[in-house]
C-alpha atoms as a PDB file:
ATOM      1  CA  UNK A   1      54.407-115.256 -26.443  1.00  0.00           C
ATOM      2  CA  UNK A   2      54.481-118.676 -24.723  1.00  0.00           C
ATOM      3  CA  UNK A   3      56.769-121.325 -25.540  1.00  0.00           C
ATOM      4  CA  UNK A   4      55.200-124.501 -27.428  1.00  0.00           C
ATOM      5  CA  UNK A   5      57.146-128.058 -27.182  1.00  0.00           C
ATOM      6  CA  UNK A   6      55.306-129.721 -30.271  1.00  0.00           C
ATOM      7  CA  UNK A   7      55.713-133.408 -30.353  1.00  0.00           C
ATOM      8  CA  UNK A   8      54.400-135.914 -33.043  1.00  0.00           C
ATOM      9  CA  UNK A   9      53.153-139.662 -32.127  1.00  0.00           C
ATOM     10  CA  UNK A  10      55.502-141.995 -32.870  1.00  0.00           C
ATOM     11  CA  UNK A  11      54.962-144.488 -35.784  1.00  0.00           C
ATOM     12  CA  UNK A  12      51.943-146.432 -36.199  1.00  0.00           C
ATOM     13  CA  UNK A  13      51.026-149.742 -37.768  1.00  0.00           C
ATOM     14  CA  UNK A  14      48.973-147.245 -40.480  1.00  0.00           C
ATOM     15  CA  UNK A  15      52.129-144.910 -40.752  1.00  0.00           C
ATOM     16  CA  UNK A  16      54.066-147.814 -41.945  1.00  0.00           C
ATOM     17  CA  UNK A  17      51.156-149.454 -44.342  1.00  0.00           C
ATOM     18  CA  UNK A  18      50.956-145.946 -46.130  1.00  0.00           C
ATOM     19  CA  UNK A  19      47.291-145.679 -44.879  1.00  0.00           C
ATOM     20  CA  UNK A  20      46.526-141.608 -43.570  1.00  0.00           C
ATOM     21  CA  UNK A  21      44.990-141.866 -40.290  1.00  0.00           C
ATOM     22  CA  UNK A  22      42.977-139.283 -39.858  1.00  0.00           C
ATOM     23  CA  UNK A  23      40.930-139.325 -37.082  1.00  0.00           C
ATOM     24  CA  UNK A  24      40.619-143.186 -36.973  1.00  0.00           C
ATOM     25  CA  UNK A  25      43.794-144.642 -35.348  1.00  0.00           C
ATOM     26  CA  UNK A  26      45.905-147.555 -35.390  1.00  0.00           C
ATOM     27  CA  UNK A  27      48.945-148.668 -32.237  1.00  0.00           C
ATOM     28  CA  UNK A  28      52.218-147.271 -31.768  1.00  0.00           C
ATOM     29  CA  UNK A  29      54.643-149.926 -33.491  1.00  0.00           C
ATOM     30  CA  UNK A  30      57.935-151.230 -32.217  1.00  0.00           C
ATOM     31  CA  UNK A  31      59.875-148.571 -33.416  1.00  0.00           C
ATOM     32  CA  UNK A  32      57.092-146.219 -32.641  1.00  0.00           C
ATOM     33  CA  UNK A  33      57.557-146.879 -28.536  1.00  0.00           C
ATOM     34  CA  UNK A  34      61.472-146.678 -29.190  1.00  0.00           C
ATOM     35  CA  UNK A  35      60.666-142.807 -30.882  1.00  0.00           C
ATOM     36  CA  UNK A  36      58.394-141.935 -27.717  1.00  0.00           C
ATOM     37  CA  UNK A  37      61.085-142.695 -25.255  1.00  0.00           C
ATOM     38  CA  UNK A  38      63.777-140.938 -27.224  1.00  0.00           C
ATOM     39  CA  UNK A  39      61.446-138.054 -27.023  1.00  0.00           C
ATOM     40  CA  UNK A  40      60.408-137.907 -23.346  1.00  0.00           C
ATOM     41  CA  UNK A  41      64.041-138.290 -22.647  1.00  0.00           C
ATOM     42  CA  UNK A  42      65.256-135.143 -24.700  1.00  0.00           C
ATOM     43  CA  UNK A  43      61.859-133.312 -23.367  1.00  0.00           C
ATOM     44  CA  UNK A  44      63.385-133.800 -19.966  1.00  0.00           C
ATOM     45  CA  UNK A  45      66.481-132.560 -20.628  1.00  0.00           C
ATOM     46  CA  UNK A  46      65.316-129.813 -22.280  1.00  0.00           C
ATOM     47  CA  UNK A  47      62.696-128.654 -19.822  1.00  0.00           C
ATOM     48  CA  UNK A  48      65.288-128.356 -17.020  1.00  0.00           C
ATOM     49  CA  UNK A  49      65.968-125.112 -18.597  1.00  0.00           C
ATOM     50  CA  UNK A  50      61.946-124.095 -19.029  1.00  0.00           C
ATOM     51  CA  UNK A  51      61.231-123.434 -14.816  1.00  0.00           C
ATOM     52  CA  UNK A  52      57.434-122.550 -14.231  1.00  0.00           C
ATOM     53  CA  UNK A  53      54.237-123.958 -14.915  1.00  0.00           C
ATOM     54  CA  UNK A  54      53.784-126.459 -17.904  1.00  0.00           C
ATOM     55  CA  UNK A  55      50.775-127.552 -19.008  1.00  0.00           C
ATOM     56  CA  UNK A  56      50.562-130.421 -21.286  1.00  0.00           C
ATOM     57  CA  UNK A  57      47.377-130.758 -23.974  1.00  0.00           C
ATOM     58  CA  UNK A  58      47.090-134.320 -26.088  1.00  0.00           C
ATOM     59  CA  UNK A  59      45.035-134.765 -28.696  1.00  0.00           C
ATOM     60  CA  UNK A  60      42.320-137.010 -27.318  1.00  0.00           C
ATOM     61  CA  UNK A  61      43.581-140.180 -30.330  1.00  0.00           C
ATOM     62  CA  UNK A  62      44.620-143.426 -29.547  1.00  0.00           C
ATOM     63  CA  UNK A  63      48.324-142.352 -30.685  1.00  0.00           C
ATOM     64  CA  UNK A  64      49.104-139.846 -29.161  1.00  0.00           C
ATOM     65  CA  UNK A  65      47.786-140.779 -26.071  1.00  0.00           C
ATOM     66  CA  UNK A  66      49.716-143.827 -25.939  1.00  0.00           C
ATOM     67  CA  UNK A  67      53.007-141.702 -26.791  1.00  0.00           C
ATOM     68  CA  UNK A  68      52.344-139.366 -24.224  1.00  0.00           C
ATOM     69  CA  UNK A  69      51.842-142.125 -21.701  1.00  0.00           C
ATOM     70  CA  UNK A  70      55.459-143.619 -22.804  1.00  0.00           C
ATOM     71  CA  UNK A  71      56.597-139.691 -22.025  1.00  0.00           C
ATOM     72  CA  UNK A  72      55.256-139.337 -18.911  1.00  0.00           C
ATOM     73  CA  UNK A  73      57.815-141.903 -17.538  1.00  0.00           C
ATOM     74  CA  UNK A  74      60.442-139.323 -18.389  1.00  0.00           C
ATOM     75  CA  UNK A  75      58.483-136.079 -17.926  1.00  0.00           C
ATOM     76  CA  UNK A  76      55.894-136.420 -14.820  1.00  0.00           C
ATOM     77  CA  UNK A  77      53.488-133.836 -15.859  1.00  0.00           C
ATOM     78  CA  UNK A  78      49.658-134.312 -15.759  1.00  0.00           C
ATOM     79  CA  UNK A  79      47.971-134.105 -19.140  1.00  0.00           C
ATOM     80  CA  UNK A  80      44.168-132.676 -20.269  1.00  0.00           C
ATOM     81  CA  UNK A  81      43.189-133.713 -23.949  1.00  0.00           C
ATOM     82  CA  UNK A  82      42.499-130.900 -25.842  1.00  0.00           C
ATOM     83  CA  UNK A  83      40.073-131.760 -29.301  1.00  0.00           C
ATOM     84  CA  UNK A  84      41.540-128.625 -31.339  1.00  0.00           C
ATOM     85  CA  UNK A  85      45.326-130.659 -31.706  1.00  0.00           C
ATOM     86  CA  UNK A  86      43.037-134.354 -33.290  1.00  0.00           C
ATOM     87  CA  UNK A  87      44.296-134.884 -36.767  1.00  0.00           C
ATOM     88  CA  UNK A  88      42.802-133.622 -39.441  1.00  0.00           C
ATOM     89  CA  UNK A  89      39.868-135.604 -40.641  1.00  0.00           C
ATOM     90  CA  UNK A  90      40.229-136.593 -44.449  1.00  0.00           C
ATOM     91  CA  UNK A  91      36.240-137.970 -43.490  1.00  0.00           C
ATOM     92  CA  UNK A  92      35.433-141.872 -45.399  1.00  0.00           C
ATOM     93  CA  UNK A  93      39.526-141.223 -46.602  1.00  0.00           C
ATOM     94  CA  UNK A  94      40.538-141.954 -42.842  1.00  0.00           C
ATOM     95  CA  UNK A  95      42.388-145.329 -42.611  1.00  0.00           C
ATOM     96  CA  UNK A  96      42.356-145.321 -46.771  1.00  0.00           C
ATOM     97  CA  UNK A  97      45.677-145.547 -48.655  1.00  0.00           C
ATOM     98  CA  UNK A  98      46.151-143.446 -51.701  1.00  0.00           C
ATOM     99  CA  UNK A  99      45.876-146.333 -54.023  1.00  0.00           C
ATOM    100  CA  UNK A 100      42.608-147.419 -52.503  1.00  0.00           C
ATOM    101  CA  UNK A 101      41.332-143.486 -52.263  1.00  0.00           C
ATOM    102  CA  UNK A 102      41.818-143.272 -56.235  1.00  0.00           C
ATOM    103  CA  UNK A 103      40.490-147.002 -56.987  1.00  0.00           C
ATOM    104  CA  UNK A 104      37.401-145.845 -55.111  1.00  0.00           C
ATOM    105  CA  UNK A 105      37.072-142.332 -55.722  1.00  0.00           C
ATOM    106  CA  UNK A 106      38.158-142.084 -59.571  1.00  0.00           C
ATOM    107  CA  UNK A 107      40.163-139.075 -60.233  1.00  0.00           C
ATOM    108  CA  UNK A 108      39.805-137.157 -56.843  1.00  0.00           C
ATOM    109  CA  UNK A 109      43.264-137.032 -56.546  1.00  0.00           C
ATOM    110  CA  UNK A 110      43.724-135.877 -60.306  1.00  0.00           C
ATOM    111  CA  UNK A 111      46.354-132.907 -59.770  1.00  0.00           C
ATOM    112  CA  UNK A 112      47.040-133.358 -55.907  1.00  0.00           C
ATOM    113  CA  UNK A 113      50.420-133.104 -54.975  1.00  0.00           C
ATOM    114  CA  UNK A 114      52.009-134.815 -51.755  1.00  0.00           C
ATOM    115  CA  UNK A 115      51.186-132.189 -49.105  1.00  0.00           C
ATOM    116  CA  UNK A 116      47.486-131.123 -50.289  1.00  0.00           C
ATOM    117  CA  UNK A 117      45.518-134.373 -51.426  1.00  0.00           C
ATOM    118  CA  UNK A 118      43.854-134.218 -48.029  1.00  0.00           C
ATOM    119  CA  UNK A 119      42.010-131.428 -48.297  1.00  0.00           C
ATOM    120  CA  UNK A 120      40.294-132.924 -51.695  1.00  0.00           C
ATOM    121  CA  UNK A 121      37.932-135.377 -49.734  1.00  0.00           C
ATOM    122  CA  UNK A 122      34.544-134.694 -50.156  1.00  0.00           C
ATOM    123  CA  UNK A 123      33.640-135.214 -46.590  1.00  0.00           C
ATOM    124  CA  UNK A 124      37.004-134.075 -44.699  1.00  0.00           C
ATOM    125  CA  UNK A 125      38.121-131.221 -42.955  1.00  0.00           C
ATOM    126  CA  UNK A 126      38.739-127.871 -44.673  1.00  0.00           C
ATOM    127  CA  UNK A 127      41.917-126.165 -44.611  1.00  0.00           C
ATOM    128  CA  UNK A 128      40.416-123.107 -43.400  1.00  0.00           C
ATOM    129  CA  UNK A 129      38.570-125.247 -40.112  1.00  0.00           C
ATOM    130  CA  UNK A 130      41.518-127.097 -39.272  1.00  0.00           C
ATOM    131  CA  UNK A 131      43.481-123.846 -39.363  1.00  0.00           C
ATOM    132  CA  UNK A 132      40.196-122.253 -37.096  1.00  0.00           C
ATOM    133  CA  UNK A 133      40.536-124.567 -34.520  1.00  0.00           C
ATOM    134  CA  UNK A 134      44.139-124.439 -34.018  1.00  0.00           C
ATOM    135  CA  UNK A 135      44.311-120.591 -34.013  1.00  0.00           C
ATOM    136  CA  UNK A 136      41.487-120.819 -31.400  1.00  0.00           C
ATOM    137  CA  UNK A 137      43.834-123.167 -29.408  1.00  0.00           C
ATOM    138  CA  UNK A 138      47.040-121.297 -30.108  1.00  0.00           C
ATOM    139  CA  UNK A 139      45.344-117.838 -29.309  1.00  0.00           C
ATOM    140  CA  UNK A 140      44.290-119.251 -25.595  1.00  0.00           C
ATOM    141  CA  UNK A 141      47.808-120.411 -24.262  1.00  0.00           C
ATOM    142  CA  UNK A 142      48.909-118.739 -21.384  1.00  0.00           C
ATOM    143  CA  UNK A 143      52.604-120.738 -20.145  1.00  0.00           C
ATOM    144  CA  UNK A 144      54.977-123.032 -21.118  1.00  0.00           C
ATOM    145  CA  UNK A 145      52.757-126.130 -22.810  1.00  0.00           C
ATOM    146  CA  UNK A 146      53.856-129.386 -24.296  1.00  0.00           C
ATOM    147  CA  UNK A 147      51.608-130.320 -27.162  1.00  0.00           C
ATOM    148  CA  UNK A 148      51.327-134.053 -28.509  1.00  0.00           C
ATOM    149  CA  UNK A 149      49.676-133.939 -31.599  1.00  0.00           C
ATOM    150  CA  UNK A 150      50.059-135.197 -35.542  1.00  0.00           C
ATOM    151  CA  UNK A 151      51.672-134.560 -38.573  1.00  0.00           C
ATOM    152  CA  UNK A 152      49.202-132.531 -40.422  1.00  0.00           C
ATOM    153  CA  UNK A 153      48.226-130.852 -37.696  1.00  0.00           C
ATOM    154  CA  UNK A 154      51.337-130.242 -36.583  1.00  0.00           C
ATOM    155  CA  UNK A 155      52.925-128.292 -39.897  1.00  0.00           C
ATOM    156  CA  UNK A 156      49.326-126.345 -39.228  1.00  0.00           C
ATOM    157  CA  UNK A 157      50.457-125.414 -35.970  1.00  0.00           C
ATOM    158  CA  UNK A 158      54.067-124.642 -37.267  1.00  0.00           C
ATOM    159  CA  UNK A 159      52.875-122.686 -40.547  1.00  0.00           C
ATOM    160  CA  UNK A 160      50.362-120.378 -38.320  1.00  0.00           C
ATOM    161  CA  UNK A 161      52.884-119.826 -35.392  1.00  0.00           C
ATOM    162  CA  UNK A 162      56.048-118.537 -38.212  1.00  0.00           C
ATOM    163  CA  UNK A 163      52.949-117.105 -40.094  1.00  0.00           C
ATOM    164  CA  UNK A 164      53.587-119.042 -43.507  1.00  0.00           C
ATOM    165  CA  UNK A 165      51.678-119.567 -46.469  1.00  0.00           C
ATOM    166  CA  UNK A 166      49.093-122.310 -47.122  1.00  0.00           C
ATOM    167  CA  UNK A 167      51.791-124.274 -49.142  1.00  0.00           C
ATOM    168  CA  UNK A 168      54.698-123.253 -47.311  1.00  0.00           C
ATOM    169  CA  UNK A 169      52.337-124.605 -43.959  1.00  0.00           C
ATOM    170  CA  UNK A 170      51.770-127.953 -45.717  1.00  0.00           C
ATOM    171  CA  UNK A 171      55.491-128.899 -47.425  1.00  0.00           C
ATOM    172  CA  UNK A 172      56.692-128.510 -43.327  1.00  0.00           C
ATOM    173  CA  UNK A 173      58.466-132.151 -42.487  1.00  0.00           C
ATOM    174  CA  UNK A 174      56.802-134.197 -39.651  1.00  0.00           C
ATOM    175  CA  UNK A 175      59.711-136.318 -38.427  1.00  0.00           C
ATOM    176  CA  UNK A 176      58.608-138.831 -35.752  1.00  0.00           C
ATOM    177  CA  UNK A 177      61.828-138.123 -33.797  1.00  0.00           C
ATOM    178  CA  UNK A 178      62.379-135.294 -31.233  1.00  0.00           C
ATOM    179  CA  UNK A 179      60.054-132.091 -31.166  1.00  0.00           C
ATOM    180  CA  UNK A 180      59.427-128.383 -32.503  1.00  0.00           C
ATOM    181  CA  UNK A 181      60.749-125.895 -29.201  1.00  0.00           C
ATOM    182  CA  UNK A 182      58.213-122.942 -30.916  1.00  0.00           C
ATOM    183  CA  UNK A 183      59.625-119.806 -29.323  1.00  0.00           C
ATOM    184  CA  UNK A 184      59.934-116.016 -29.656  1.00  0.00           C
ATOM    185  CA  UNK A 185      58.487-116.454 -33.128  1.00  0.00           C
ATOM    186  CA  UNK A 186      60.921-119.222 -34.445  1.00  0.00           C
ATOM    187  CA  UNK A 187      60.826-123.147 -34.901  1.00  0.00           C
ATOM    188  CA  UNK A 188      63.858-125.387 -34.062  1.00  0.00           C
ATOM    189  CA  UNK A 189      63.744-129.190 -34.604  1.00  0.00           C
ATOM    190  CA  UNK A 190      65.367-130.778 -31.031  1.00  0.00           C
ATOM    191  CA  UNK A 191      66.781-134.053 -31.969  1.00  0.00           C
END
Protein backbone atom coordinates (compact mmCIF):
# COMPACT_ATOMS: atom_id res chain seq x y z
CA UNK A 1 0.00 0.00 0.00
CA UNK A 2 1.26 3.50 -0.91
CA UNK A 3 1.74 6.17 1.45
CA UNK A 4 -0.88 9.20 1.25
CA UNK A 5 0.22 12.83 2.72
CA UNK A 6 -3.45 14.28 2.97
CA UNK A 7 -3.50 17.97 3.36
CA UNK A 8 -6.60 20.30 3.82
CA UNK A 9 -6.77 24.05 2.29
CA UNK A 10 -6.17 26.41 4.65
CA UNK A 11 -9.01 28.75 5.87
CA UNK A 12 -11.18 30.58 3.64
CA UNK A 13 -13.18 33.78 3.79
CA UNK A 14 -16.43 31.09 3.63
CA UNK A 15 -14.73 28.84 6.37
CA UNK A 16 -14.77 31.74 8.66
CA UNK A 17 -18.48 33.17 7.63
CA UNK A 18 -19.87 29.58 8.47
CA UNK A 19 -20.91 29.26 4.75
CA UNK A 20 -20.04 25.24 3.36
CA UNK A 21 -18.23 25.61 0.23
CA UNK A 22 -18.88 23.00 -1.68
CA UNK A 23 -17.76 23.11 -4.94
CA UNK A 24 -18.07 26.96 -5.25
CA UNK A 25 -15.01 28.59 -3.56
CA UNK A 26 -14.01 31.56 -1.79
CA UNK A 27 -9.76 32.91 -1.08
CA UNK A 28 -7.44 31.64 1.34
CA UNK A 29 -7.62 34.28 4.33
CA UNK A 30 -4.78 35.74 6.31
CA UNK A 31 -4.51 33.08 8.58
CA UNK A 32 -5.32 30.69 5.84
CA UNK A 33 -1.73 31.56 3.89
CA UNK A 34 -0.03 31.45 7.48
CA UNK A 35 -1.65 27.47 7.77
CA UNK A 36 -0.30 26.69 4.10
CA UNK A 37 3.21 27.65 4.91
CA UNK A 38 3.22 25.88 8.24
CA UNK A 39 2.23 22.94 6.20
CA UNK A 40 4.66 22.94 3.25
CA UNK A 41 7.28 23.47 5.84
CA UNK A 42 6.47 20.26 8.00
CA UNK A 43 5.73 18.40 4.44
CA UNK A 44 9.36 19.09 3.76
CA UNK A 45 10.65 17.92 6.68
CA UNK A 46 8.79 15.06 6.65
CA UNK A 47 9.38 13.94 3.09
CA UNK A 48 13.17 13.86 3.63
CA UNK A 49 12.45 10.56 5.07
CA UNK A 50 9.87 9.41 2.01
CA UNK A 51 12.96 8.93 -0.98
CA UNK A 52 11.33 7.97 -4.44
CA UNK A 53 8.87 9.24 -6.67
CA UNK A 54 6.02 11.58 -5.33
CA UNK A 55 3.34 12.53 -7.18
CA UNK A 56 1.18 15.28 -6.04
CA UNK A 57 -2.85 15.39 -7.13
CA UNK A 58 -4.95 18.83 -6.15
CA UNK A 59 -8.29 19.09 -6.36
CA UNK A 60 -8.83 21.32 -9.37
CA UNK A 61 -10.76 24.37 -6.60
CA UNK A 62 -9.71 27.68 -6.18
CA UNK A 63 -8.48 26.66 -2.49
CA UNK A 64 -6.64 24.26 -2.73
CA UNK A 65 -4.91 25.30 -5.57
CA UNK A 66 -3.88 28.41 -4.05
CA UNK A 67 -2.59 26.34 -0.86
CA UNK A 68 -0.72 24.12 -2.88
CA UNK A 69 0.90 26.98 -4.72
CA UNK A 70 1.97 28.53 -1.11
CA UNK A 71 3.48 24.68 -0.63
CA UNK A 72 5.29 24.43 -3.51
CA UNK A 73 7.73 27.14 -2.18
CA UNK A 74 8.67 24.60 0.46
CA UNK A 75 8.12 21.32 -1.43
CA UNK A 76 9.18 21.74 -5.32
CA UNK A 77 7.11 19.04 -6.72
CA UNK A 78 4.98 19.40 -9.92
CA UNK A 79 1.26 18.98 -9.38
CA UNK A 80 -1.74 17.39 -11.87
CA UNK A 81 -5.38 18.22 -10.58
CA UNK A 82 -7.17 15.29 -10.08
CA UNK A 83 -11.43 15.91 -10.10
CA UNK A 84 -12.09 12.73 -7.75
CA UNK A 85 -10.36 14.85 -4.42
CA UNK A 86 -13.17 18.40 -5.38
CA UNK A 87 -15.34 18.79 -2.37
CA UNK A 88 -18.31 17.36 -2.08
CA UNK A 89 -21.08 19.19 -3.80
CA UNK A 90 -24.05 20.00 -1.33
CA UNK A 91 -25.61 21.31 -5.15
CA UNK A 92 -27.86 25.09 -4.72
CA UNK A 93 -26.48 24.50 -0.67
CA UNK A 94 -22.86 25.45 -1.98
CA UNK A 95 -21.81 28.88 -0.57
CA UNK A 96 -25.25 28.67 1.77
CA UNK A 97 -24.92 28.90 5.57
CA UNK A 98 -27.03 26.67 7.69
CA UNK A 99 -29.25 29.43 8.79
CA UNK A 100 -29.93 30.49 5.24
CA UNK A 101 -30.23 26.54 4.05
CA UNK A 102 -33.20 26.15 6.71
CA UNK A 103 -34.79 29.79 6.05
CA UNK A 104 -34.94 28.64 2.44
CA UNK A 105 -35.43 25.09 2.51
CA UNK A 106 -37.95 24.69 5.59
CA UNK A 107 -37.19 21.71 7.61
CA UNK A 108 -34.50 19.95 5.38
CA UNK A 109 -32.28 19.94 8.05
CA UNK A 110 -35.04 18.62 10.56
CA UNK A 111 -32.93 15.76 12.41
CA UNK A 112 -29.40 16.42 10.78
CA UNK A 113 -26.70 16.31 13.03
CA UNK A 114 -23.25 18.22 12.50
CA UNK A 115 -21.39 15.71 10.31
CA UNK A 116 -24.41 14.47 7.94
CA UNK A 117 -26.64 17.61 6.98
CA UNK A 118 -24.79 17.57 3.68
CA UNK A 119 -25.90 14.71 2.30
CA UNK A 120 -29.75 15.99 2.83
CA UNK A 121 -29.63 18.47 -0.22
CA UNK A 122 -31.86 17.66 -2.77
CA UNK A 123 -29.48 18.33 -5.54
CA UNK A 124 -25.95 17.38 -3.85
CA UNK A 125 -23.72 14.65 -3.94
CA UNK A 126 -24.59 11.24 -2.46
CA UNK A 127 -22.63 9.64 0.11
CA UNK A 128 -22.32 6.60 -1.82
CA UNK A 129 -20.79 8.84 -5.20
CA UNK A 130 -18.53 10.81 -3.25
CA UNK A 131 -17.30 7.62 -1.60
CA UNK A 132 -17.22 6.05 -5.59
CA UNK A 133 -15.04 8.49 -6.77
CA UNK A 134 -12.58 8.50 -4.10
CA UNK A 135 -12.26 4.66 -3.97
CA UNK A 136 -11.73 4.93 -7.78
CA UNK A 137 -8.89 7.44 -6.98
CA UNK A 138 -7.54 5.63 -3.95
CA UNK A 139 -7.65 2.17 -5.81
CA UNK A 140 -5.28 3.73 -8.79
CA UNK A 141 -2.26 5.06 -6.65
CA UNK A 142 0.83 3.56 -7.39
CA UNK A 143 3.83 5.73 -5.05
CA UNK A 144 4.25 8.04 -2.54
CA UNK A 145 1.42 10.98 -3.39
CA UNK A 146 0.65 14.20 -1.63
CA UNK A 147 -3.04 14.92 -1.84
CA UNK A 148 -4.52 18.57 -1.29
CA UNK A 149 -7.98 18.26 -0.89
CA UNK A 150 -11.07 19.34 1.67
CA UNK A 151 -12.61 18.60 4.72
CA UNK A 152 -15.41 16.41 3.74
CA UNK A 153 -13.64 14.84 1.38
CA UNK A 154 -10.92 14.38 3.30
CA UNK A 155 -12.63 12.32 6.49
CA UNK A 156 -14.01 10.30 3.14
CA UNK A 157 -10.64 9.56 2.21
CA UNK A 158 -9.61 8.83 5.91
CA UNK A 159 -12.87 6.69 6.80
CA UNK A 160 -12.34 4.41 3.45
CA UNK A 161 -8.47 4.08 3.86
CA UNK A 162 -8.91 2.75 8.06
CA UNK A 163 -12.14 1.14 6.58
CA UNK A 164 -14.69 2.92 9.05
CA UNK A 165 -18.23 3.25 9.17
CA UNK A 166 -20.39 5.88 7.43
CA UNK A 167 -20.63 7.82 10.80
CA UNK A 168 -17.42 6.98 12.15
CA UNK A 169 -16.08 8.42 8.30
CA UNK A 170 -18.04 11.66 8.85
CA UNK A 171 -17.38 12.63 12.88
CA UNK A 172 -13.31 12.48 11.54
CA UNK A 173 -11.82 16.21 12.53
CA UNK A 174 -10.56 18.34 9.55
CA UNK A 175 -8.02 20.60 11.25
CA UNK A 176 -6.59 23.21 8.83
CA UNK A 177 -3.12 22.69 10.37
CA UNK A 178 -0.54 20.01 9.35
CA UNK A 179 -1.62 16.74 7.39
CA UNK A 180 -2.87 12.96 7.62
CA UNK A 181 0.74 10.67 6.82
CA UNK A 182 -1.94 7.57 5.70
CA UNK A 183 0.34 4.56 5.95
CA UNK A 184 0.46 0.77 6.38
CA UNK A 185 -3.23 0.99 7.16
CA UNK A 186 -3.09 3.76 9.92
CA UNK A 187 -3.74 7.66 10.12
CA UNK A 188 -1.46 10.02 12.14
CA UNK A 189 -2.18 13.79 12.37
CA UNK A 190 1.58 15.60 11.68
CA UNK A 191 1.43 18.86 13.38
Amino acid sequence: MTTIFLLRHGETIWNAAGRFQGQKDSPLTERGQQQADETGRRLARELERHPGQIDVHVSPLGRTKETAARIARYVPLGSRDEPRLMEVTTGSWDGMSHYEIDMEYPGMLEGADAFNWFFRSPDGETFDAACARITEWLSQLRSTTIAISHGLTGRLIRGMYLGLSREEMLELPVPQTGFYRLQNGQAQHIE
